[in-house]
C-alpha atoms as a PDB file:
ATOM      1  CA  UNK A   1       9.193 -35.050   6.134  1.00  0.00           C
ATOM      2  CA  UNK A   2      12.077 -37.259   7.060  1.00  0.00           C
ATOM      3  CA  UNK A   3      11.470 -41.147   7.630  1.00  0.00           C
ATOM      4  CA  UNK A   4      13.570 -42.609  10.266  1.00  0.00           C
ATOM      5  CA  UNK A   5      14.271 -45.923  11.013  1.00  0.00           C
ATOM      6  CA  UNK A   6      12.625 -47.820  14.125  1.00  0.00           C
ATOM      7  CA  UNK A   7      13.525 -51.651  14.983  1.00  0.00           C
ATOM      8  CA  UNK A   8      10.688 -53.481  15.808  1.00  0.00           C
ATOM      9  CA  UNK A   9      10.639 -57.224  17.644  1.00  0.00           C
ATOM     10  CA  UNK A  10       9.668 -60.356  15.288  1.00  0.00           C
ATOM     11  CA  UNK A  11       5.798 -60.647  16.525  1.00  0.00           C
ATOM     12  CA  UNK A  12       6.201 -64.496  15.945  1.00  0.00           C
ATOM     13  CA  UNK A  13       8.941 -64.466  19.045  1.00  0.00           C
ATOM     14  CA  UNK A  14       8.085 -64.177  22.633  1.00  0.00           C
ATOM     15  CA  UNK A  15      10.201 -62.935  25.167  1.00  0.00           C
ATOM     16  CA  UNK A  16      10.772 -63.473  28.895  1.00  0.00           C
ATOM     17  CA  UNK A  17      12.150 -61.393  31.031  1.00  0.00           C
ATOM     18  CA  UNK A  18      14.283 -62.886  33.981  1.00  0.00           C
ATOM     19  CA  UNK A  19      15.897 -62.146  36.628  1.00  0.00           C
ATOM     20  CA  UNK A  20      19.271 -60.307  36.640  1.00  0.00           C
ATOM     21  CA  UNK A  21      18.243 -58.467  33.246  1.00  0.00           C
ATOM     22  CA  UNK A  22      18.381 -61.979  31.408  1.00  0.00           C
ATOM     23  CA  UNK A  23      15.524 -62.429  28.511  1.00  0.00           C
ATOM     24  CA  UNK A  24      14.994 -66.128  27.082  1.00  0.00           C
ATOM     25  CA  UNK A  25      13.082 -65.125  23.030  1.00  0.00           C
ATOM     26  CA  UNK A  26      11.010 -68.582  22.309  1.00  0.00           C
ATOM     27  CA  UNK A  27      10.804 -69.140  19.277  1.00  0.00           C
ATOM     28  CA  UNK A  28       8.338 -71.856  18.800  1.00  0.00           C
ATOM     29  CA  UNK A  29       8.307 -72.438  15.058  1.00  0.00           C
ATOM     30  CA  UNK A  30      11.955 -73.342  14.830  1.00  0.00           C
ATOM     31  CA  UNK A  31      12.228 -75.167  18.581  1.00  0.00           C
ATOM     32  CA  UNK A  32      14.755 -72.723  19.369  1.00  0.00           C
ATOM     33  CA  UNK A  33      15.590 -70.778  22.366  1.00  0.00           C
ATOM     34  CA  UNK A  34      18.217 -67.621  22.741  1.00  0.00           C
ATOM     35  CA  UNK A  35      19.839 -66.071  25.787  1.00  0.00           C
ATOM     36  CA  UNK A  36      20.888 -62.800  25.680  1.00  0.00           C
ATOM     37  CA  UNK A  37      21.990 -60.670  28.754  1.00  0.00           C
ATOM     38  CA  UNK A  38      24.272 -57.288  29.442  1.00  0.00           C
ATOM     39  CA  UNK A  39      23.613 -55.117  26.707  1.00  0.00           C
ATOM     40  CA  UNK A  40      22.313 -57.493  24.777  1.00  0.00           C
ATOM     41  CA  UNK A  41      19.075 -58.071  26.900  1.00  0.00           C
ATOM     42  CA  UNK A  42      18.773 -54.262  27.562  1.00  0.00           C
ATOM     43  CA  UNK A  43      19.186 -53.420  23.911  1.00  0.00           C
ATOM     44  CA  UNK A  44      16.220 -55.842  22.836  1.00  0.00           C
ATOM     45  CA  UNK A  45      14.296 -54.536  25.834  1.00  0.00           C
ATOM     46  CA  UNK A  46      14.574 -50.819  24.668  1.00  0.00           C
ATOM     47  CA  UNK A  47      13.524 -52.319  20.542  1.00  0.00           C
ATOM     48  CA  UNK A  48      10.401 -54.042  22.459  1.00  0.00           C
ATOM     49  CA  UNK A  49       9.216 -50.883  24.515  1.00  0.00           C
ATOM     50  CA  UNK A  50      10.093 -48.836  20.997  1.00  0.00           C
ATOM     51  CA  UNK A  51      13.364 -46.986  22.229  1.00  0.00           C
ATOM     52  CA  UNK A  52      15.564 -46.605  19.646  1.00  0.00           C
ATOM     53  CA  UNK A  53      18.215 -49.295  20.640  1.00  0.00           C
ATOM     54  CA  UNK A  54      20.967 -46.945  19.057  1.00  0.00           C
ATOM     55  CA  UNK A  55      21.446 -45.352  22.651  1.00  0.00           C
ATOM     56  CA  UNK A  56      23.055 -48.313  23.414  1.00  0.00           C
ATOM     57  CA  UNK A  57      25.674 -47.679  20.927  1.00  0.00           C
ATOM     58  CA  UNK A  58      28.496 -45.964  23.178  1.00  0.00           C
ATOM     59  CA  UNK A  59      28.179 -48.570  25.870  1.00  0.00           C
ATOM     60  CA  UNK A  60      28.580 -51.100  22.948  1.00  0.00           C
ATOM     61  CA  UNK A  61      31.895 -49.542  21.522  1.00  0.00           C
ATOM     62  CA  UNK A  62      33.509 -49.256  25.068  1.00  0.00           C
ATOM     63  CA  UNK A  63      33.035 -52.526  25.210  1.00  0.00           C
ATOM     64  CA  UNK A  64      34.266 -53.452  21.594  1.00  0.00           C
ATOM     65  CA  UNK A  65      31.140 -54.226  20.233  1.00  0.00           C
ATOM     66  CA  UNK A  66      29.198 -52.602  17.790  1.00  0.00           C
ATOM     67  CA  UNK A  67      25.544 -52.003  18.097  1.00  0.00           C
ATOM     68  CA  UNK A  68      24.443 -51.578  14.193  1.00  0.00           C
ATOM     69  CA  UNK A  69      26.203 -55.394  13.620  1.00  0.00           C
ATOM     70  CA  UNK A  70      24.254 -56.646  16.191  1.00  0.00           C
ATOM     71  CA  UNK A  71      21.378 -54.773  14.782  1.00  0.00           C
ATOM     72  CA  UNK A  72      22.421 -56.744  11.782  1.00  0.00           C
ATOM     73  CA  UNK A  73      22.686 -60.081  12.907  1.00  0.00           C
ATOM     74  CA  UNK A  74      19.236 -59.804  14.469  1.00  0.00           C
ATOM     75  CA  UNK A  75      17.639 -58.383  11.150  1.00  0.00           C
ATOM     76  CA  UNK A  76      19.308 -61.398   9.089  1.00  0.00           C
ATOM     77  CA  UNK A  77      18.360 -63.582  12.001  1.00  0.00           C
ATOM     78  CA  UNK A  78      14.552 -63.007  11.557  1.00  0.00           C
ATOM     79  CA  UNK A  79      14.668 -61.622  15.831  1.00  0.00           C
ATOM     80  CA  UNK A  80      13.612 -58.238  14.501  1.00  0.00           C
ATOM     81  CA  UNK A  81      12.475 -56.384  11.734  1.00  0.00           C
ATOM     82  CA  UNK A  82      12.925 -52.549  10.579  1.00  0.00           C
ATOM     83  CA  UNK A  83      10.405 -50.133   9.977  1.00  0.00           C
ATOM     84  CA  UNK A  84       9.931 -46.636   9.053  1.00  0.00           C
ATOM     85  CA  UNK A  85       7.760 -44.060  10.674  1.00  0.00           C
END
């Protein structure tokens, strides 16, 4: 059987959805509050409902980003964690 990897929000973070496809993540340990919207907010969306977010990668590139490094920065950042199903 072949393990693939899921992304999976930071349970310690809450998130609130706003309008205009705009999430605020609280986190309350650190005081700290992050804005993401566009892709952003529908990519984190897609992680909390357990979508892979990886079928936001083509939008991503058109737009010169790159899905996996903001995968990446998120993982690093402590905003979500990967595991394996």
């Amino acid at each position: 059987m072949i393990s693939q990897i899921k992304y999976q929000i930071n349970p310690d973070i809450i998130w609130v959805n706003e309008s205009k496809g705009r999430i605020v993540l609280i986190m309350p340990d650190k005081r700290e509050c992050i804005c993401l919207n566009g892709f952003d907010a529908a990519m984190w969306r897609s992680i909390w409902q357990g979508i892979s977010p990886l079928m936001w990668k083509h939008p991503f590139e058109e737009q010169a980003n790159n899905a996996m490094d903001t995968i990446k920065e998120w993982i690093k950042a402590g905003l979500i964690k990967v595991v394996h199903s």
